[in-house]
Structure formats: C-alpha cells, structure tokens
C-alpha atoms as a PDB file:
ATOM      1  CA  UNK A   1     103.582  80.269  79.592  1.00  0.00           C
ATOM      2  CA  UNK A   2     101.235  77.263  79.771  1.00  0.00           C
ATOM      3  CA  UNK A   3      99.435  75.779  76.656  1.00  0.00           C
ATOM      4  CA  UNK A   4      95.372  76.042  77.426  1.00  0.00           C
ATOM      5  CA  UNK A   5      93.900  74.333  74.709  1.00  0.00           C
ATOM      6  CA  UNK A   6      93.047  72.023  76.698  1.00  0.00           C
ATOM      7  CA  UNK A   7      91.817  73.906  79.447  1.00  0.00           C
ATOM      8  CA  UNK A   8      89.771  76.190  77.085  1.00  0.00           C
ATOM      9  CA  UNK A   9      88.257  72.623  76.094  1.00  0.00           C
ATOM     10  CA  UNK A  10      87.175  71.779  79.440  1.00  0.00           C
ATOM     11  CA  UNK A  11      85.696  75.209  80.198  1.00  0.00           C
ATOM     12  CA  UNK A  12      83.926  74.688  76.705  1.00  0.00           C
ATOM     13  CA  UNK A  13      82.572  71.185  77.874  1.00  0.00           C
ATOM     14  CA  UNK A  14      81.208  72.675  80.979  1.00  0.00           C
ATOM     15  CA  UNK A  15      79.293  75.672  79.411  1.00  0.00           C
ATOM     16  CA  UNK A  16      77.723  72.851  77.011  1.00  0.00           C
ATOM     17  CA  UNK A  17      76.627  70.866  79.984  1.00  0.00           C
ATOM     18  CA  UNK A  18      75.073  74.167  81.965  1.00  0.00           C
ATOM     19  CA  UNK A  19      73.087  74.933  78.470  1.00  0.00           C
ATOM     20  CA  UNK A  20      71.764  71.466  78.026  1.00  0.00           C
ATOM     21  CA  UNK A  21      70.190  71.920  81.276  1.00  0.00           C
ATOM     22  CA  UNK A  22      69.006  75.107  80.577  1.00  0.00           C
ATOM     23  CA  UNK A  23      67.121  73.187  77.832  1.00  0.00           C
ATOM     24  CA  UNK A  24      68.317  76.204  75.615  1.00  0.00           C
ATOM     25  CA  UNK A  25      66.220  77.402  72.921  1.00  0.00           C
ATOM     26  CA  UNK A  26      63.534  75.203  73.289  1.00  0.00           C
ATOM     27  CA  UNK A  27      61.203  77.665  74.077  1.00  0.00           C
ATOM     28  CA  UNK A  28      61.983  79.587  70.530  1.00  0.00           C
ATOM     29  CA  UNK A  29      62.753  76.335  68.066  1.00  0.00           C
ATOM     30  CA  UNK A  30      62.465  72.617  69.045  1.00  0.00           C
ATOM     31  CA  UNK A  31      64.578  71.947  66.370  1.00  0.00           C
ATOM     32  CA  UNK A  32      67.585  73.698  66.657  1.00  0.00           C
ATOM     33  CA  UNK A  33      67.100  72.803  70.470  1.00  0.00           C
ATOM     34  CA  UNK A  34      67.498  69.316  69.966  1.00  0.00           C
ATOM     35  CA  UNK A  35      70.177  69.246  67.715  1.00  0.00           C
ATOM     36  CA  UNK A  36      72.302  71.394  70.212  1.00  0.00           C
ATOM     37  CA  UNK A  37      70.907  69.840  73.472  1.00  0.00           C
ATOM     38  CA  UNK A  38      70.870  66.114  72.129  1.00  0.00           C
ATOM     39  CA  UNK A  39      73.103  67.038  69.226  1.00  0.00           C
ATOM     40  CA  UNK A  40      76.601  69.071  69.466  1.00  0.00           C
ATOM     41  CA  UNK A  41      76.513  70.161  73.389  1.00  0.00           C
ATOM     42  CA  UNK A  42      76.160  65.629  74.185  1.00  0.00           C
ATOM     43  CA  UNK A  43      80.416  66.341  73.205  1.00  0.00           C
ATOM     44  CA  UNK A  44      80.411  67.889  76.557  1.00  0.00           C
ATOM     45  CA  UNK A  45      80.413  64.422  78.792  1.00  0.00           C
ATOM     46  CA  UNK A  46      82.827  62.683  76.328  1.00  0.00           C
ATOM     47  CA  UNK A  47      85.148  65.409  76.161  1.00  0.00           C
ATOM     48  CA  UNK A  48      85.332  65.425  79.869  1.00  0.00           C
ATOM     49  CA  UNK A  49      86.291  62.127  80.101  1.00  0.00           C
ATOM     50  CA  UNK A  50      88.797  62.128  77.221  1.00  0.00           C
ATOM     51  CA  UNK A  51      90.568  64.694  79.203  1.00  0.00           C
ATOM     52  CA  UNK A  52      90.198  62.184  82.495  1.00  0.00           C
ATOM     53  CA  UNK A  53      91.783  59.141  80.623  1.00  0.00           C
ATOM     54  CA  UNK A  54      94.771  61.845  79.405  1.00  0.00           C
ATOM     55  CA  UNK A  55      95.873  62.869  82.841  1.00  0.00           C
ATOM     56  CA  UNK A  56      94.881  58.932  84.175  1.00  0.00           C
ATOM     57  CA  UNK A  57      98.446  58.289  82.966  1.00  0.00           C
ATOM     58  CA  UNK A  58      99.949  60.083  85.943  1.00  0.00           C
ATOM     59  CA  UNK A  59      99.080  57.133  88.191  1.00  0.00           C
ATOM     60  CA  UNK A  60     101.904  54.855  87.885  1.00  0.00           C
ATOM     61  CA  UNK A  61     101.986  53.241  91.306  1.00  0.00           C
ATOM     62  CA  UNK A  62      99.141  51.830  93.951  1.00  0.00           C
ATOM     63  CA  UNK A  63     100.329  54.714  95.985  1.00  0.00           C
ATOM     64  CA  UNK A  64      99.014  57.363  93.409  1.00  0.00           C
ATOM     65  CA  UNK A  65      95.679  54.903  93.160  1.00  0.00           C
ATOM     66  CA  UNK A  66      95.026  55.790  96.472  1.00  0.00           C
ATOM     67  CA  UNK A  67      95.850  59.149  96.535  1.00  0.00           C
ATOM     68  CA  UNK A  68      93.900  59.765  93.144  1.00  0.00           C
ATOM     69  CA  UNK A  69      90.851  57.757  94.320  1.00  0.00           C
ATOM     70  CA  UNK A  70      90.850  59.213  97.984  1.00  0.00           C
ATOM     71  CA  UNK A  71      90.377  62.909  96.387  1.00  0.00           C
ATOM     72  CA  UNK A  72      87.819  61.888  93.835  1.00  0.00           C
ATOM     73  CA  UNK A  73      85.729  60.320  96.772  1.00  0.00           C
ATOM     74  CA  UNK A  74      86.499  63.155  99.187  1.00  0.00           C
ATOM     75  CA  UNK A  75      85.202  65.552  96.294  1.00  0.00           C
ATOM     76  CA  UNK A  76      81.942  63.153  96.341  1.00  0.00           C
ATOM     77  CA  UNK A  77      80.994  63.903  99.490  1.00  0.00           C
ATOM     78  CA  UNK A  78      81.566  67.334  99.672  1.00  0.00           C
ATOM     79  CA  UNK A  79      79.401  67.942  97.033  1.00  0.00           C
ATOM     80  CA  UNK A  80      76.810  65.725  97.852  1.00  0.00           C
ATOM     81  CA  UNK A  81      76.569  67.224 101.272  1.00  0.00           C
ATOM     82  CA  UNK A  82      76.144  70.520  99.266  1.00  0.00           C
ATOM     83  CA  UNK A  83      73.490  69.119  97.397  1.00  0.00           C
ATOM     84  CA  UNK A  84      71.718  67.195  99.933  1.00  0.00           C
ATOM     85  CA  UNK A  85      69.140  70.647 100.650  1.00  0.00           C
ATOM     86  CA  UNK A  86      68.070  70.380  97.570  1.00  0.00           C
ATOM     87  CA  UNK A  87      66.395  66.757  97.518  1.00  0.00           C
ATOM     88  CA  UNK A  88      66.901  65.721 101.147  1.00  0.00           C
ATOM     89  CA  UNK A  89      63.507  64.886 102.570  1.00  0.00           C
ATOM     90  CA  UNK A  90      61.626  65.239  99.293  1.00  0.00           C
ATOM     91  CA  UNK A  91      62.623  61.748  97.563  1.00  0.00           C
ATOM     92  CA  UNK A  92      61.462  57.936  98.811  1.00  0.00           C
ATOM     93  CA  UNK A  93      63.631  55.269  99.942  1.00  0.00           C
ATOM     94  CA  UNK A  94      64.457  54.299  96.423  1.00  0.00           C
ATOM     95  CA  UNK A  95      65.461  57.987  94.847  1.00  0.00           C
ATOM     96  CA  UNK A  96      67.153  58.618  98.303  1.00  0.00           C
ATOM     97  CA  UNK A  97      69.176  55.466  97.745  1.00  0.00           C
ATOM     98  CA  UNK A  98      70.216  56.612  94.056  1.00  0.00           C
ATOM     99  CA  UNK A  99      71.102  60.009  94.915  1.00  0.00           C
ATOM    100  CA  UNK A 100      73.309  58.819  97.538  1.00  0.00           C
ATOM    101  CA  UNK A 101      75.078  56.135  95.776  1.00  0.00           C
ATOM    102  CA  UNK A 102      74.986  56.660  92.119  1.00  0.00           C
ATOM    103  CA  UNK A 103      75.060  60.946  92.336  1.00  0.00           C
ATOM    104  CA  UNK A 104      72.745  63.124  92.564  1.00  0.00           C
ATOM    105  CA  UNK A 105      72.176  65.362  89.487  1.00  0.00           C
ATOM    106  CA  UNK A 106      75.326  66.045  87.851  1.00  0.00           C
ATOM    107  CA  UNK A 107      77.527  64.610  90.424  1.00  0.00           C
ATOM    108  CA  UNK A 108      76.883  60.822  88.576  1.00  0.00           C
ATOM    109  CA  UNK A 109      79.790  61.905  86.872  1.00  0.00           C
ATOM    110  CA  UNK A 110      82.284  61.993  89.905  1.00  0.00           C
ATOM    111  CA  UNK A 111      80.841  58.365  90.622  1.00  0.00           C
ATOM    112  CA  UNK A 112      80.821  57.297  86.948  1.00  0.00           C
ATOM    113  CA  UNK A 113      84.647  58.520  87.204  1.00  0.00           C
ATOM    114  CA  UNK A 114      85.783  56.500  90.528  1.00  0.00           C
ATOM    115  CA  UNK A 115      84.424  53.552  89.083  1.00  0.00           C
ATOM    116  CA  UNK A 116      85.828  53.892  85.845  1.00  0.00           C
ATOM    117  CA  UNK A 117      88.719  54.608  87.342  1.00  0.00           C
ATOM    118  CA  UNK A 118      89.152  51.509  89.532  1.00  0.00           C
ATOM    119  CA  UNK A 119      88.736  49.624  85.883  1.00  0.00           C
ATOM    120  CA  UNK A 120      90.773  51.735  84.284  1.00  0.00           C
ATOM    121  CA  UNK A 121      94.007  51.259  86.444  1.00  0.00           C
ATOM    122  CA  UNK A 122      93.541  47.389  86.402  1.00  0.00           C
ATOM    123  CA  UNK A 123      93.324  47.561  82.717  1.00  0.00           C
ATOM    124  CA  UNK A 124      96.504  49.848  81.973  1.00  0.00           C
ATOM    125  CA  UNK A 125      98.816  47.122  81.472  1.00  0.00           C
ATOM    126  CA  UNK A 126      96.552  45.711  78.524  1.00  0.00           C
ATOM    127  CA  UNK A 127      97.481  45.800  74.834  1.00  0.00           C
ATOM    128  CA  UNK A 128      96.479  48.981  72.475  1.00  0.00           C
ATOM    129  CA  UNK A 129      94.394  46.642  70.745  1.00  0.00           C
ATOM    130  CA  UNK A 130      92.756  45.048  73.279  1.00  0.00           C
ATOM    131  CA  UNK A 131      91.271  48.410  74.757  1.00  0.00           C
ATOM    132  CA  UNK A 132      90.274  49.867  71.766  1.00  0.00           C
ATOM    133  CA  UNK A 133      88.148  47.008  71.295  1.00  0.00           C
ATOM    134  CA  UNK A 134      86.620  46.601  74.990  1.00  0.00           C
ATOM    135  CA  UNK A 135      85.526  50.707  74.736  1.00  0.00           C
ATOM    136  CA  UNK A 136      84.436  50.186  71.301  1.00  0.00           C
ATOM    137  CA  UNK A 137      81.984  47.173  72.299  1.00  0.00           C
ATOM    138  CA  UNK A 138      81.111  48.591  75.656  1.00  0.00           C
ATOM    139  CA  UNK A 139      80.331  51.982  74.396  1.00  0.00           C
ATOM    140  CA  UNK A 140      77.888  50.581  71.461  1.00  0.00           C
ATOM    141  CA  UNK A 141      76.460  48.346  73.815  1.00  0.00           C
ATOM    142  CA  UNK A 142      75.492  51.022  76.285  1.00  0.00           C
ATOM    143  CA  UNK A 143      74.250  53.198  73.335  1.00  0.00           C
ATOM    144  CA  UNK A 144      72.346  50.558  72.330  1.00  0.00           C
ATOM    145  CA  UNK A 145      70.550  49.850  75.271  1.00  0.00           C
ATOM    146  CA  UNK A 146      69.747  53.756  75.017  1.00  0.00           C
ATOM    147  CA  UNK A 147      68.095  53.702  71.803  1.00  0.00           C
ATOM    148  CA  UNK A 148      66.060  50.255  72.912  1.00  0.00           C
ATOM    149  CA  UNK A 149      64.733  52.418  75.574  1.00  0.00           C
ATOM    150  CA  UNK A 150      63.510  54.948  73.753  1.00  0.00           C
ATOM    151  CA  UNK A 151      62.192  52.600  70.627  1.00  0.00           C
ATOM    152  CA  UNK A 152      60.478  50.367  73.537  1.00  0.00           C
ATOM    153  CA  UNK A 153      61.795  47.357  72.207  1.00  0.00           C
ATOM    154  CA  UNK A 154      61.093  45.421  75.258  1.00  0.00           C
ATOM    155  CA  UNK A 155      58.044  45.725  77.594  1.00  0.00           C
ATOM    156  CA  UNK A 156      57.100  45.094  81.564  1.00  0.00           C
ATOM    157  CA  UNK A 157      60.258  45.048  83.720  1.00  0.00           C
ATOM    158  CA  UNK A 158      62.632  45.288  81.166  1.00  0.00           C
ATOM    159  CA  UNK A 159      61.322  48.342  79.878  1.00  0.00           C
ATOM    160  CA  UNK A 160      61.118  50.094  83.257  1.00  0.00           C
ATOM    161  CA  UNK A 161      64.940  49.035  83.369  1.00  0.00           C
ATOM    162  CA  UNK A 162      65.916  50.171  80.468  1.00  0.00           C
ATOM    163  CA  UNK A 163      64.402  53.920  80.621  1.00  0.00           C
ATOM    164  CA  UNK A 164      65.879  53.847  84.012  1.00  0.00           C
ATOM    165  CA  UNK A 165      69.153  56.733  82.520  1.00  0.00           C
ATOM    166  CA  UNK A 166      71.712  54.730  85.155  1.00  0.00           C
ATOM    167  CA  UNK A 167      71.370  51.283  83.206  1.00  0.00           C
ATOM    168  CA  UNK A 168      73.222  52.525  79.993  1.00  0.00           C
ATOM    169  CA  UNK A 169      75.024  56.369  81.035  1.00  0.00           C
ATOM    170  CA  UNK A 170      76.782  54.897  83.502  1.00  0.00           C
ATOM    171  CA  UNK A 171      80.905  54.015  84.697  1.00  0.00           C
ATOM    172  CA  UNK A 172      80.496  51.018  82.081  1.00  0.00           C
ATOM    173  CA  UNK A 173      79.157  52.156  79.289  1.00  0.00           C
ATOM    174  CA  UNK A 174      79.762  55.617  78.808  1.00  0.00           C
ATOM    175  CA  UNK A 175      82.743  56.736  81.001  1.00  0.00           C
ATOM    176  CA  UNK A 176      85.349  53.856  80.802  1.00  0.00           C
ATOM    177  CA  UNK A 177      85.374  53.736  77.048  1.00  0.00           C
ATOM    178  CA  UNK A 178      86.400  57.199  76.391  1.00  0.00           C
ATOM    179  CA  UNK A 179      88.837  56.829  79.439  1.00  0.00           C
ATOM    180  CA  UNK A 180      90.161  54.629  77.831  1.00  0.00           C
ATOM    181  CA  UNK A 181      90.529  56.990  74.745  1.00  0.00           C
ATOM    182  CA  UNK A 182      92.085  59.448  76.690  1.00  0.00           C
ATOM    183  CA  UNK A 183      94.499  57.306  77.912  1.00  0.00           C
ATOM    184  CA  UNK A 184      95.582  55.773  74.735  1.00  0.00           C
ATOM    185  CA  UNK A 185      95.874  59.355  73.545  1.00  0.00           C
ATOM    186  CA  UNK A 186      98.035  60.368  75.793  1.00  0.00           C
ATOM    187  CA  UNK A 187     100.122  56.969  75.776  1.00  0.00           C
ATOM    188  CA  UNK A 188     100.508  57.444  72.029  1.00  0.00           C
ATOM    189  CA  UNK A 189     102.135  61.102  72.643  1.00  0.00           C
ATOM    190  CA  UNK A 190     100.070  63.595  71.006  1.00  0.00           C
ATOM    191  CA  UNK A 191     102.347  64.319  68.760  1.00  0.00           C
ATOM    192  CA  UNK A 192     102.280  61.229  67.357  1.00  0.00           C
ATOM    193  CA  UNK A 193      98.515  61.279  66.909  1.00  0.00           C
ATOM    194  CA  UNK A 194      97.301  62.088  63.929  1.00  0.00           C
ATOM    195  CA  UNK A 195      95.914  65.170  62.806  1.00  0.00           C
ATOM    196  CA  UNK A 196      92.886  64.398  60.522  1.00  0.00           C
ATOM    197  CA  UNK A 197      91.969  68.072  59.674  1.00  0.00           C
ATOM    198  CA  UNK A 198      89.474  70.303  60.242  1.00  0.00           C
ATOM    199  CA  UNK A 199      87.064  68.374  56.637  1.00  0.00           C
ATOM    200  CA  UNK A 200      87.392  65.298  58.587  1.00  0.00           C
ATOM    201  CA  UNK A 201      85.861  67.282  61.948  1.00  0.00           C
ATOM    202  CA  UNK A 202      83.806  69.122  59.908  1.00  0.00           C
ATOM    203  CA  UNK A 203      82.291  65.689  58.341  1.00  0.00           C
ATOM    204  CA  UNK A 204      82.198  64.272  61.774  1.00  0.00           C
ATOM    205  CA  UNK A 205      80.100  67.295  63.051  1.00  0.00           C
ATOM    206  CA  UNK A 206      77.528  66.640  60.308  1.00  0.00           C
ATOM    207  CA  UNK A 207      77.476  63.094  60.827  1.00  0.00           C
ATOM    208  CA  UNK A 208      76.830  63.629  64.688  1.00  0.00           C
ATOM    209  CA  UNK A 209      73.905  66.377  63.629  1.00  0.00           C
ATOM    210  CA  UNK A 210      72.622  63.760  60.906  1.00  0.00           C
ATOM    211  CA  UNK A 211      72.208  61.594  64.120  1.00  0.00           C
ATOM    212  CA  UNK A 212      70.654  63.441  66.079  1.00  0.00           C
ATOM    213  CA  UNK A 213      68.181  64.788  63.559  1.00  0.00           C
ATOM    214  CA  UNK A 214      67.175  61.298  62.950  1.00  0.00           C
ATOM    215  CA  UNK A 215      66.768  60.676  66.357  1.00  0.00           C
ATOM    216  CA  UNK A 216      64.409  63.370  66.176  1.00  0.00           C
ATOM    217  CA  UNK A 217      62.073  62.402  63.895  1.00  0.00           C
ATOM    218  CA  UNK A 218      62.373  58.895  65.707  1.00  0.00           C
ATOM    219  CA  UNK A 219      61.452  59.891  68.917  1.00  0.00           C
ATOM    220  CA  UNK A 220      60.449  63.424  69.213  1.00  0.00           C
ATOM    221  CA  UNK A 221      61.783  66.182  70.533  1.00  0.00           C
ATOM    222  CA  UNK A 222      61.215  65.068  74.429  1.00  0.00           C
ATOM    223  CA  UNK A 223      63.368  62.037  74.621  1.00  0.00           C
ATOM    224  CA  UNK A 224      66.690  62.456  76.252  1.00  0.00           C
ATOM    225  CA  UNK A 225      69.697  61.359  74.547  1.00  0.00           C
ATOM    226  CA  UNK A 226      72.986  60.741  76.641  1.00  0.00           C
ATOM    227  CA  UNK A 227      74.720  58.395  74.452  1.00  0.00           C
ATOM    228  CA  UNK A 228      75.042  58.380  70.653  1.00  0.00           C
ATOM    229  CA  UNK A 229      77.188  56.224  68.086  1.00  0.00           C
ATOM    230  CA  UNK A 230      78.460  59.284  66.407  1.00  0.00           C
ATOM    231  CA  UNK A 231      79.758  60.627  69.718  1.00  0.00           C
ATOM    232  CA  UNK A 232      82.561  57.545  69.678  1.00  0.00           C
ATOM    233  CA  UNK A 233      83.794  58.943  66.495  1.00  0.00           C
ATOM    234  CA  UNK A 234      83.735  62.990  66.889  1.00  0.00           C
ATOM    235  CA  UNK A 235      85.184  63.091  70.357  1.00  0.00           C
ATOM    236  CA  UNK A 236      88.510  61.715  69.929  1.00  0.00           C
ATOM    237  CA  UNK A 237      88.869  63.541  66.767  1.00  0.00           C
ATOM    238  CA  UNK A 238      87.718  67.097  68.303  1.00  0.00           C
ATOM    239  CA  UNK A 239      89.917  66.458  71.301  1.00  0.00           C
ATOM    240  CA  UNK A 240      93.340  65.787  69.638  1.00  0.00           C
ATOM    241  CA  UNK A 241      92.114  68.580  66.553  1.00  0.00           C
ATOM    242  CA  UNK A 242      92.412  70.582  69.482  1.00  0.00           C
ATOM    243  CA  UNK A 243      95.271  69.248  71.689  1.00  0.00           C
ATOM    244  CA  UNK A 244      97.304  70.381  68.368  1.00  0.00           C
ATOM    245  CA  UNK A 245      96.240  74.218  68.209  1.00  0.00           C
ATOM    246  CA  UNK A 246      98.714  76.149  70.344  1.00  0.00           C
ATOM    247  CA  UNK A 247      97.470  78.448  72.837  1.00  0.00           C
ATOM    248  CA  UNK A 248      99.681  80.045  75.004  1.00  0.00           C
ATOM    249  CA  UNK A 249      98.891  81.669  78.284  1.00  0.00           C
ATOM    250  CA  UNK A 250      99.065  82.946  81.801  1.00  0.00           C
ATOM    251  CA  UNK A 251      96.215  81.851  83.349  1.00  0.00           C
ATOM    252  CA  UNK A 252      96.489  78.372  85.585  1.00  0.00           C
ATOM    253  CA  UNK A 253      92.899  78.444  86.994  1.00  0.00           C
ATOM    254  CA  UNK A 254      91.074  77.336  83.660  1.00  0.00           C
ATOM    255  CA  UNK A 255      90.552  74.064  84.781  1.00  0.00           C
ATOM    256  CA  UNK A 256      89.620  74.819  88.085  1.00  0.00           C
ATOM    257  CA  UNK A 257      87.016  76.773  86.627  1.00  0.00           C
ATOM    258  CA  UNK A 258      85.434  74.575  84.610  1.00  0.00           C
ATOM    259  CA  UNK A 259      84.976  72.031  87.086  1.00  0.00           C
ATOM    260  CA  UNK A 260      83.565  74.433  89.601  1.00  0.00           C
ATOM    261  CA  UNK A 261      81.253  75.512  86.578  1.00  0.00           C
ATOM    262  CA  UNK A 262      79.815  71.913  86.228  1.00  0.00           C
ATOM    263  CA  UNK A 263      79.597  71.248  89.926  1.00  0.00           C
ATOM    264  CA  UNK A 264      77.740  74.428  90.837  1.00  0.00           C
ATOM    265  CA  UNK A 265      75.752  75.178  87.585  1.00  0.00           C
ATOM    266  CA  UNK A 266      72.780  72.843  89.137  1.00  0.00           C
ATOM    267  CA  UNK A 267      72.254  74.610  92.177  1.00  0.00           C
ATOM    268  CA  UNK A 268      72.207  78.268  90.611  1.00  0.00           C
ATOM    269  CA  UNK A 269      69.774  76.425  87.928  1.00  0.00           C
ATOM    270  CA  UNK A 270      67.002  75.388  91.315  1.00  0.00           C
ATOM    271  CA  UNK A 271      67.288  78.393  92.964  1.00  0.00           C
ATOM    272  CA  UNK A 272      66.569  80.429  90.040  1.00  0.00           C
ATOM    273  CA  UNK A 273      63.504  78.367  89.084  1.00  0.00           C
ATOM    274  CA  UNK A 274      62.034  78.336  92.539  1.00  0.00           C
ATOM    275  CA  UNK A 275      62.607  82.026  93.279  1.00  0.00           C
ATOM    276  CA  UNK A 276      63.559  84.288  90.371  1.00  0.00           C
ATOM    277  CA  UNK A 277      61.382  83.132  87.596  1.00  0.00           C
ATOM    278  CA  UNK A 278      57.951  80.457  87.228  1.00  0.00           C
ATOM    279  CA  UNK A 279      58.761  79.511  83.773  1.00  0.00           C
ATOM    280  CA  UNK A 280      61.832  77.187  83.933  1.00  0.00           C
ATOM    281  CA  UNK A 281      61.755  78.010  79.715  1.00  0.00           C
ATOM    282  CA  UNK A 282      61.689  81.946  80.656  1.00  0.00           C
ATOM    283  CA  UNK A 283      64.373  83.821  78.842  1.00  0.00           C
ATOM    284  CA  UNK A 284      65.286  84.938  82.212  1.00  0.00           C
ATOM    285  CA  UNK A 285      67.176  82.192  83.001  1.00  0.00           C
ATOM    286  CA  UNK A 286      70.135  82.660  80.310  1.00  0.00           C
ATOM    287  CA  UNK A 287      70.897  86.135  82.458  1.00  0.00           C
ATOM    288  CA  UNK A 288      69.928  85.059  85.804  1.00  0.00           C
ATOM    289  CA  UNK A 289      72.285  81.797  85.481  1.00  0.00           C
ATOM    290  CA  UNK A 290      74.886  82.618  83.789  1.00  0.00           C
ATOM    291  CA  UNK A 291      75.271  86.140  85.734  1.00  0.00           C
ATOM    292  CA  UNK A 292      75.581  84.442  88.716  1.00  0.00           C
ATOM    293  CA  UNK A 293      77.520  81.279  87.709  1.00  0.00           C
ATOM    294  CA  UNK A 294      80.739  82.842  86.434  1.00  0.00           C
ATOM    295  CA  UNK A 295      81.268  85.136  89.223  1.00  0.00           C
ATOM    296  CA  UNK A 296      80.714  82.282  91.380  1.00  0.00           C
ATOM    297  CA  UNK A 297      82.134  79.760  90.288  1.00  0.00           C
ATOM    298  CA  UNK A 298      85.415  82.404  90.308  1.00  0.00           C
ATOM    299  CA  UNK A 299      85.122  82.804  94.145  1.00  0.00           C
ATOM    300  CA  UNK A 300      85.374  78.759  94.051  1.00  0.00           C
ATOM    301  CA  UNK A 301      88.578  78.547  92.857  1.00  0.00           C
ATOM    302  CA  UNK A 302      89.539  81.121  94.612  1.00  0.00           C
ATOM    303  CA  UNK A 303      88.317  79.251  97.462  1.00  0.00           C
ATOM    304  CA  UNK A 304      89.685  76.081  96.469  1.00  0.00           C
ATOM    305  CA  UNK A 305      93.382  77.537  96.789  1.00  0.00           C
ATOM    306  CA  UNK A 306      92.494  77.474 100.680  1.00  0.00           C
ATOM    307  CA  UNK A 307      90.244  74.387 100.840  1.00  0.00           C
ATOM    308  CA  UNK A 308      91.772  71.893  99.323  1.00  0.00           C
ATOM    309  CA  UNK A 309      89.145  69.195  97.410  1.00  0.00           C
ATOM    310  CA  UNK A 310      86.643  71.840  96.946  1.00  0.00           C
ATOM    311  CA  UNK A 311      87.177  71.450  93.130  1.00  0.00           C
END
C-alpha cells in the first residue's frame, strides 16, 4: 500500500491551476471568481513547490545534482518544443526571447524550479534559522513588488518593470522560499511537525479570502495576483494538515498525473478556444477541457512508462 495524501495534493494543485486559467466563473460572478482564481486556487503554485523542497532532500551528493538537474532541463525542452506551435512565429524578438528562456506559459515553473534548485542545494547545509528567515524576506519582498505593481507606486521604467509578472513570480521570490519550506518540512520529519488543526486551517483559509477580497476592492477584479502574504502562512499549514491524514492506496501514477495535468492543460485550453468555442468565457470550455484533459493526460503517463522525461 502507498500513502497518497500527498499525491492526492498534487493532483489537487494541478486541477486549481487548469481552473485559474479557465478564469472559472467569471462569466457568472466576478466575485466568487476572484476569490477562487486570485483567492484559494493561488495554493496551487505554493503547494507545488512545498512538495519540490520535500523530495529536494533526496539529493545528497553532486552526483544526484546532476542527475536531478539534467532531468528537470531535459523535461524543459521537451515541453517547450511541444509548445513552440503555439507561439512560434507569432511573438517579436523580445517575447521570443522570454518564452525561450524564462518558459513559456506554464512551463516558468520548470525554470523557476531549476533555478531554485541550483540555490537550494548550495543552501542545504545552512542553519534552520537562517532559511526560514531568507524565504520569509524573499517571499515578502517579491509579494511586495507585486502589490507596488498593481498600486502603481512607481511610474516610467520602473513601472513597466514592475507589471512585467517575471520581476516578482519568479525562482527568487516565489519558488525558493517555499522550497525551502518543503525542505525544512521534510528535514524536521513530519512527524515531528506540528499539527495545528483543522480551526487553525480553517482561520488561515479566511485570512487568505480576507486578502484577497481586499485586493479586490483595491484593484478590481482584472488584476492578476500570483503572490500574496497570506499564501506564506496557509501553505505550509495545509501541506503538513495534510501530510498527517492517512490515505492508503494502490495507485502509483498519482503524481505522474498531476504533472502531466499541469503541463498539458495549456494546450487543450488554445485549441479549444481557437476551434471549439469563440467565447474563451463560454461554459463550453469546463466540458470541452476537462473531457479531454483527463483522458489525456492518462495516455501521458502511460506514455511516460516508455519515454522516459516525458513527465
């Protein structure tokens, strides 16, 4: 038997990301859009990397460094070659550049990751302590730039800079702090964690609701919102909430499946705007997408147990 919690998480994690791009429910309440597109389903990229940082621990030598980074970057290009019909020949010099170097779409996140990563394993040998306080300050710094963006705190250059998503959800800001979570997690033994309860989850729910809410009436309901403080707070407390629930099972492809979820989920998303519906907010697109994501992204790791670095 093999305990899925976590895998159950990740799967989670990816469905949140596939509905935030699905903008979902916008088209019937702004409202309760937001506060599950920039609200609840933001967990999804946090999570993620939690889960990242927990397994990071595995690499003990220079030797599983290589062999760690050399599958992350293999998995790069795959997918950007995957992806490259979709924007090749459509972008300038400058989105071309981007797309190739910082991801395009979704795939920032494998780049964000390799980065991170490089960080990560130099840092390892560092004090509790010291890490807690280098994702703390790096994690309300990026957030901060965020919100500086959207209140247009600055102007000329420095504005254009600042709405530009890469400057603050990046390997810096957003994914080496909660690597670093995960890895303290898992450094710490889970069991040794502590288990704050579901009130204390419950509270940091609201507070990460209240949040976005405000954010809101701040900025309206058309301003992205990648980063928030409340996120530093509910993640690590969802993931080990979780990590301590018990579920036994069968099935070792869970994991396999979410990641095939988030890594296909965009390209299921274009083709059903350009050919199965004109309205990207059409209703159409819950059953359209998610009809054909599952089933595919189940012949993926199906494929995957031939192709190696597919997934």
């Amino acid at each position: 038997m093999r305990h899925l919690s976590i895998d159950i998480l990740k799967v989670t994690a990816a469905f949140f990301v596939v509905f935030i791009h699905l903008d979902i429910l916008r088209e019937l309440n702004t409202t309760v859009s937001h506060l599950l597109v920039n609200g609840i389903f933001r967990l999804s990229v946090p999570l993620f990397l939690i889960i990242t940082g927990y397994f990071f621990t595995r690499i003990e030598t220079g030797k599983d460094f290589i062999k760690w980074i050399s599958r992350m970057l293999i998995l790069y290009v795959v997918w950007s070659i995957i992806y490259l019909p979709f924007w090749l020949g459509k972008a300038g010099v400058v989105t071309t550049l981007i797309n190739i170097f910082n991801g395009y779409y979704a795939l920032w996140y494998i780049t964000g990751v390799i980065l991170a990563g490089c960080l990560l394993y130099l840092l390892m040998g560092k004090p509790a302590s010291t890490l807690i306080i280098l994702s703390m300050i790096l994690y309300i710094s990026g957030t901060l730039l965020q919100y500086a963006a959207n209140l247009n705190v600055f102007s000329g250059i420095i504005s254009k800079v600042l709405a530009f998503t890469p400057s603050h959800r990046n390997f810096l800001f957003d994914c080496l702090p909660f690597m670093i979570i995960g890895l303290l997690i898992r450094r710490a033994g889970i069991s040794n964690v502590k288990n704050y309860g579901l009130p204390i989850v419950a509270s940091a729910f609201a507070l990460l609701i209240a949040e976005s809410y405000l954010n809101l009436k701040l900025f309206g309901a058309d301003k992205q919102l990648d980063m928030m403080f409340s996120l530093l707070l509910i993640s690590p407390l969802l993931f080990t909430y979780i990590m301590k629930i018990d579920i036994l099972g069968k099935y070792k492809h869970l994991s396999s499946f979410a990641t095939a979820v988030y890594l296909i989920h965009p390209a299921i998303i274009f083709i059903g705007q350009d050919y199965v519906y004109d309205d990207k907010l059409s209703a159409l697109r819950y059953l359209f997408v998610i009809g054909v994501l599952v089933p595919v992204s189940y012949v993926l790791v199906k494929l995957n147990s031939k192709v190696k670095y597919l997934l």
